[in-house]
N, C-alpha and C. Protein backbone atom coordinates (compact mmCIF):
# COMPACT_ATOMS: atom_id res chain seq x y z
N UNK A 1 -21.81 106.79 -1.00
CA UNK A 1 -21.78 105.49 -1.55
C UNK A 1 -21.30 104.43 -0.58
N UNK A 2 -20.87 104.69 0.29
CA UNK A 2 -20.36 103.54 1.35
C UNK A 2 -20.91 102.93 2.19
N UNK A 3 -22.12 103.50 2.30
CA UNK A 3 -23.12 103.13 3.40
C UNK A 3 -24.29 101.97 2.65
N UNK A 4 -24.99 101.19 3.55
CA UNK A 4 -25.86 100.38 2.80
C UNK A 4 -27.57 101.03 3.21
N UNK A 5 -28.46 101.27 2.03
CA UNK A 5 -29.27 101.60 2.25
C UNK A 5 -30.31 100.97 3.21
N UNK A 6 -31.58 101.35 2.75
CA UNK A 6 -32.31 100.05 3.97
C UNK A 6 -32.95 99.26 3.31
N UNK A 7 -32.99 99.43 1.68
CA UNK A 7 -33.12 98.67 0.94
C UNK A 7 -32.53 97.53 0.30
N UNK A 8 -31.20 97.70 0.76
CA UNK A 8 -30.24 96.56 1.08
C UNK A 8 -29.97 95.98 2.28
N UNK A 9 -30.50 96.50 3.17
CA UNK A 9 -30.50 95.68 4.81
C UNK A 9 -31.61 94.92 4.40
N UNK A 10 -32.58 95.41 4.12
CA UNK A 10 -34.05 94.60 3.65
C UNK A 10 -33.71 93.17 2.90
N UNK A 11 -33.30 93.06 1.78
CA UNK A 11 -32.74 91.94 1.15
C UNK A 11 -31.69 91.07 1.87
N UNK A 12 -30.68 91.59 2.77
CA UNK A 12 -29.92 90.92 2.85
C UNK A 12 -30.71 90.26 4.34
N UNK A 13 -31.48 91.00 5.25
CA UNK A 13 -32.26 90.32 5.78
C UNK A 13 -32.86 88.93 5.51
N UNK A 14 -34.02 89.56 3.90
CA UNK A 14 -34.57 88.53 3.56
C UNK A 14 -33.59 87.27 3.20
N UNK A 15 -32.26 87.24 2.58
CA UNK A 15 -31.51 86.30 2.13
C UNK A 15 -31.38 85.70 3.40
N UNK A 16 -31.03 86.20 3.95
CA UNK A 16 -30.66 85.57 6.01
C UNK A 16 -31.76 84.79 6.26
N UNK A 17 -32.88 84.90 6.09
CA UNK A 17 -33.95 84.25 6.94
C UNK A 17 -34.36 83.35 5.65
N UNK A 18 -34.10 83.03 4.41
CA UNK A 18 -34.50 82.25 3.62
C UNK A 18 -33.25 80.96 3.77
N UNK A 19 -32.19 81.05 3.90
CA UNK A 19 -31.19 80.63 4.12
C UNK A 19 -31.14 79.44 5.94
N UNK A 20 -31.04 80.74 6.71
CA UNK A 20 -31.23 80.16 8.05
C UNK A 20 -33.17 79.79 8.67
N UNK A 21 -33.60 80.46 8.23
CA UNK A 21 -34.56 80.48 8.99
C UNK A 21 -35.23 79.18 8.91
N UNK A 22 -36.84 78.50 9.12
CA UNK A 22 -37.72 78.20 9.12
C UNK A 22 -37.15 76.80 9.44
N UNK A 23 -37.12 75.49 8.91
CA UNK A 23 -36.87 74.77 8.92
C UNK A 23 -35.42 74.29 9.26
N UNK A 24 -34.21 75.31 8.97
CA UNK A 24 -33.20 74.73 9.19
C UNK A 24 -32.67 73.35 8.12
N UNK A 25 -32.71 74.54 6.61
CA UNK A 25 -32.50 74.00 5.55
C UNK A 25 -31.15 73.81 5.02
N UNK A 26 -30.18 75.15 5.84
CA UNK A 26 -28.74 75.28 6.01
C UNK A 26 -28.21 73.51 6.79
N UNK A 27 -29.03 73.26 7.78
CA UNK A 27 -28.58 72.13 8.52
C UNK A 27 -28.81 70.60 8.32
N UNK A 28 -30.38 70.91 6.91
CA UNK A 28 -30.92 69.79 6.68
C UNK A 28 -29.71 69.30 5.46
N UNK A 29 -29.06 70.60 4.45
CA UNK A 29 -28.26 70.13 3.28
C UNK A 29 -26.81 70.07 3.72
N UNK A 30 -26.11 70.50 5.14
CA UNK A 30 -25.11 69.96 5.90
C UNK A 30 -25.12 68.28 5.75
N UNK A 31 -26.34 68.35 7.17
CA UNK A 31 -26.58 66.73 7.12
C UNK A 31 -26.68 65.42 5.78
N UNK A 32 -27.18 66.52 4.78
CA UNK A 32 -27.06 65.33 3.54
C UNK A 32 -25.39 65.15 2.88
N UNK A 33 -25.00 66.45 2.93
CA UNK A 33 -23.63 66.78 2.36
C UNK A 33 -22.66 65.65 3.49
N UNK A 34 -22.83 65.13 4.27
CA UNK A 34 -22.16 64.61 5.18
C UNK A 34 -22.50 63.19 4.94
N UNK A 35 -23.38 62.84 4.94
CA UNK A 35 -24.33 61.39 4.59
C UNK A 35 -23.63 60.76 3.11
N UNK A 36 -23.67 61.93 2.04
CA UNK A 36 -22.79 61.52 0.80
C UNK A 36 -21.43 61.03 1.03
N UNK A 37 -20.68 61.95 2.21
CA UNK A 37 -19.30 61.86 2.11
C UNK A 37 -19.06 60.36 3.05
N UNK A 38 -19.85 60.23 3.81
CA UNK A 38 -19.86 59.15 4.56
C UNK A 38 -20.15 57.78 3.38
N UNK A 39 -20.91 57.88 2.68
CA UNK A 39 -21.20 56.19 2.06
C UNK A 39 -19.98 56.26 0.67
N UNK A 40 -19.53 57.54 0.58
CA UNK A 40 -18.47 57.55 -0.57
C UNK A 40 -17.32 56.73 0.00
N UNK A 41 -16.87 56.98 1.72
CA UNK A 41 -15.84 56.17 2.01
C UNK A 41 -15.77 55.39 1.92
N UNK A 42 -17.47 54.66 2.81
CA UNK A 42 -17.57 53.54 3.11
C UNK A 42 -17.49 52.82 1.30
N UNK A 43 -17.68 53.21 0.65
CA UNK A 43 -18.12 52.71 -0.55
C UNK A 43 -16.33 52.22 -0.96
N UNK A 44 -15.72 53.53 -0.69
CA UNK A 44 -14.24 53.17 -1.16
C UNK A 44 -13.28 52.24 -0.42
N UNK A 45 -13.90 51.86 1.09
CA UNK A 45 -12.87 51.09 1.65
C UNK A 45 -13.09 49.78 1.39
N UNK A 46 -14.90 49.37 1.08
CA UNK A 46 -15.35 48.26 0.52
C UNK A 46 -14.92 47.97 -0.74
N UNK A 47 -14.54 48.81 -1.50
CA UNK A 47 -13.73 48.88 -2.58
C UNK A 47 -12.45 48.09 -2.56
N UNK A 48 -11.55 48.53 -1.69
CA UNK A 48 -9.86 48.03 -1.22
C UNK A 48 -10.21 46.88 -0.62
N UNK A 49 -11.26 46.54 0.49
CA UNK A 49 -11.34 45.45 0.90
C UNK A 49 -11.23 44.44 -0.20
N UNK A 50 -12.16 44.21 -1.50
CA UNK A 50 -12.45 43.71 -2.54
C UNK A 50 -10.97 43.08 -3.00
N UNK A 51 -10.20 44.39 -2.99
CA UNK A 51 -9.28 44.35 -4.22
C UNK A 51 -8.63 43.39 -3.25
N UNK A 52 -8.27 42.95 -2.31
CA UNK A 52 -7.15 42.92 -1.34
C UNK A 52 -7.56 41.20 -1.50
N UNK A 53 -8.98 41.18 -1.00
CA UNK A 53 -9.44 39.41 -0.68
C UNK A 53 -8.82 38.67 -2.10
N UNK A 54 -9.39 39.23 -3.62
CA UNK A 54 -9.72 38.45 -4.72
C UNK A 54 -8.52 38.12 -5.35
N UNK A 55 -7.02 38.99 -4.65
CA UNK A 55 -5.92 39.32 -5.74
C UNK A 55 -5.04 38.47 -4.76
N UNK A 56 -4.32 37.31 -5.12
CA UNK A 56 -3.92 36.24 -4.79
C UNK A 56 -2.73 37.09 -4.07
N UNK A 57 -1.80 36.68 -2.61
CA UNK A 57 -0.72 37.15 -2.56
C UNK A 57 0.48 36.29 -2.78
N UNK A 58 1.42 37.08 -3.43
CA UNK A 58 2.21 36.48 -4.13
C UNK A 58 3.49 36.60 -3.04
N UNK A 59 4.41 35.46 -3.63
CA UNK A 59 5.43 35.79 -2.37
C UNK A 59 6.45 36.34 -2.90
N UNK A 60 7.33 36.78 -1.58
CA UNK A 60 8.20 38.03 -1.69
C UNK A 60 9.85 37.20 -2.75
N UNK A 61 9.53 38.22 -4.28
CA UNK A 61 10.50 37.42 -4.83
C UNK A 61 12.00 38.65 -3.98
N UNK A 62 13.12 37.69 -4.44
CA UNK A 62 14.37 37.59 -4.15
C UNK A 62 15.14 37.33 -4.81
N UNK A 63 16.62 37.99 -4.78
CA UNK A 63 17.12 37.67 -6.03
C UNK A 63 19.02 37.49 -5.12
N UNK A 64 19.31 36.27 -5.48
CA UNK A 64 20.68 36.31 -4.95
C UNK A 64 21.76 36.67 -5.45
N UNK A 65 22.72 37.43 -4.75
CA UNK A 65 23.64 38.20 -5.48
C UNK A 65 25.11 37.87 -4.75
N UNK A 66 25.75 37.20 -5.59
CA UNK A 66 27.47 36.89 -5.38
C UNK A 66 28.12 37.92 -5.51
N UNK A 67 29.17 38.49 -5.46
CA UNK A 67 30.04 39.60 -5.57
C UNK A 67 30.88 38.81 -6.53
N UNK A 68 31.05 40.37 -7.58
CA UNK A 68 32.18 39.82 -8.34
C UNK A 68 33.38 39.75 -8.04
N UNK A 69 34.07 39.26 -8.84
CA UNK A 69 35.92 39.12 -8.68
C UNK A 69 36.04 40.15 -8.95
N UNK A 70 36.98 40.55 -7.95
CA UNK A 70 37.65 41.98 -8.08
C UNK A 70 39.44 41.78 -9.52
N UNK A 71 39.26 42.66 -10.50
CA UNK A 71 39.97 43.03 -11.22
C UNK A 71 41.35 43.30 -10.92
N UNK A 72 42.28 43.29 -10.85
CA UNK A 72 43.41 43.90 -10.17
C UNK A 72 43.80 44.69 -11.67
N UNK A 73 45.18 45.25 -11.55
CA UNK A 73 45.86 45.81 -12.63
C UNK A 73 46.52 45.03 -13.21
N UNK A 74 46.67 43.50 -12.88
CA UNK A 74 47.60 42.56 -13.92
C UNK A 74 47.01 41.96 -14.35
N UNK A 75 45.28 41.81 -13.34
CA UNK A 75 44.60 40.44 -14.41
C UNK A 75 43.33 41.55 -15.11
N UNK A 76 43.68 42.01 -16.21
CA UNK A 76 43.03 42.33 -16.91
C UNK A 76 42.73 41.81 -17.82
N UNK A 77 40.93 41.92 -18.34
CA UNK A 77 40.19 40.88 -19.12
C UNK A 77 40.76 41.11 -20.51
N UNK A 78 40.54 39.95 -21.60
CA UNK A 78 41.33 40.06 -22.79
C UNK A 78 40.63 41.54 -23.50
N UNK A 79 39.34 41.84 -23.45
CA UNK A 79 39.27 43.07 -24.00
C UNK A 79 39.71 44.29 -23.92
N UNK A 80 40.23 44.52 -22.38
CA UNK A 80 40.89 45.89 -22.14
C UNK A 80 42.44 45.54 -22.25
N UNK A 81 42.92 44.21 -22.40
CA UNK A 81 44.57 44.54 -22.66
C UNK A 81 44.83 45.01 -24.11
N UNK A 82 45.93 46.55 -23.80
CA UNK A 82 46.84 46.81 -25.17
C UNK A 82 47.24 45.81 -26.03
N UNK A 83 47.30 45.94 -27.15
CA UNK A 83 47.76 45.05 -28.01
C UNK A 83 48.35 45.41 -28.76
């Protein structure tokens, strides 16, 4: 059982030469498979370009920040003194 007959060299032949052979149909559906992936980018960067021109830029908000008064242990606010 481990061995391949020649009736399976035969087929796997034929699969080989239907595959690679004649025309170079392996290389013709490369080349298309590549052609897709190529106008998908291009399609997607024309995409971001889009988004980037039409969407107004806004400016960089900011927010100013004072430091609070520091608390000591005598000036405590009327809610935390004992009563």
């Amino acid at each position: 059982m481990g061995s391949l007959s020649i009736v399976h060299w035969i087929i796997i032949i034929a699969v080989a030469l239907l595959l690679f052979g004649g025309r170079g149909k392996i290389s013709s559906l490369m080349g298309d498979f590549a052609e897709g992936i190529k106008a998908f980018k291009k399609g997607m960067s024309e995409d971001d370009k889009a988004a980037v021109t039409t969407t107004p830029a806004e400016p960089t908000k900011t927010i100013d920040h004072q430091p609070a008064e520091r608390v000591t242990s005598q000036q405590q606010p009327e809610s935390h003194k004992a009563g």
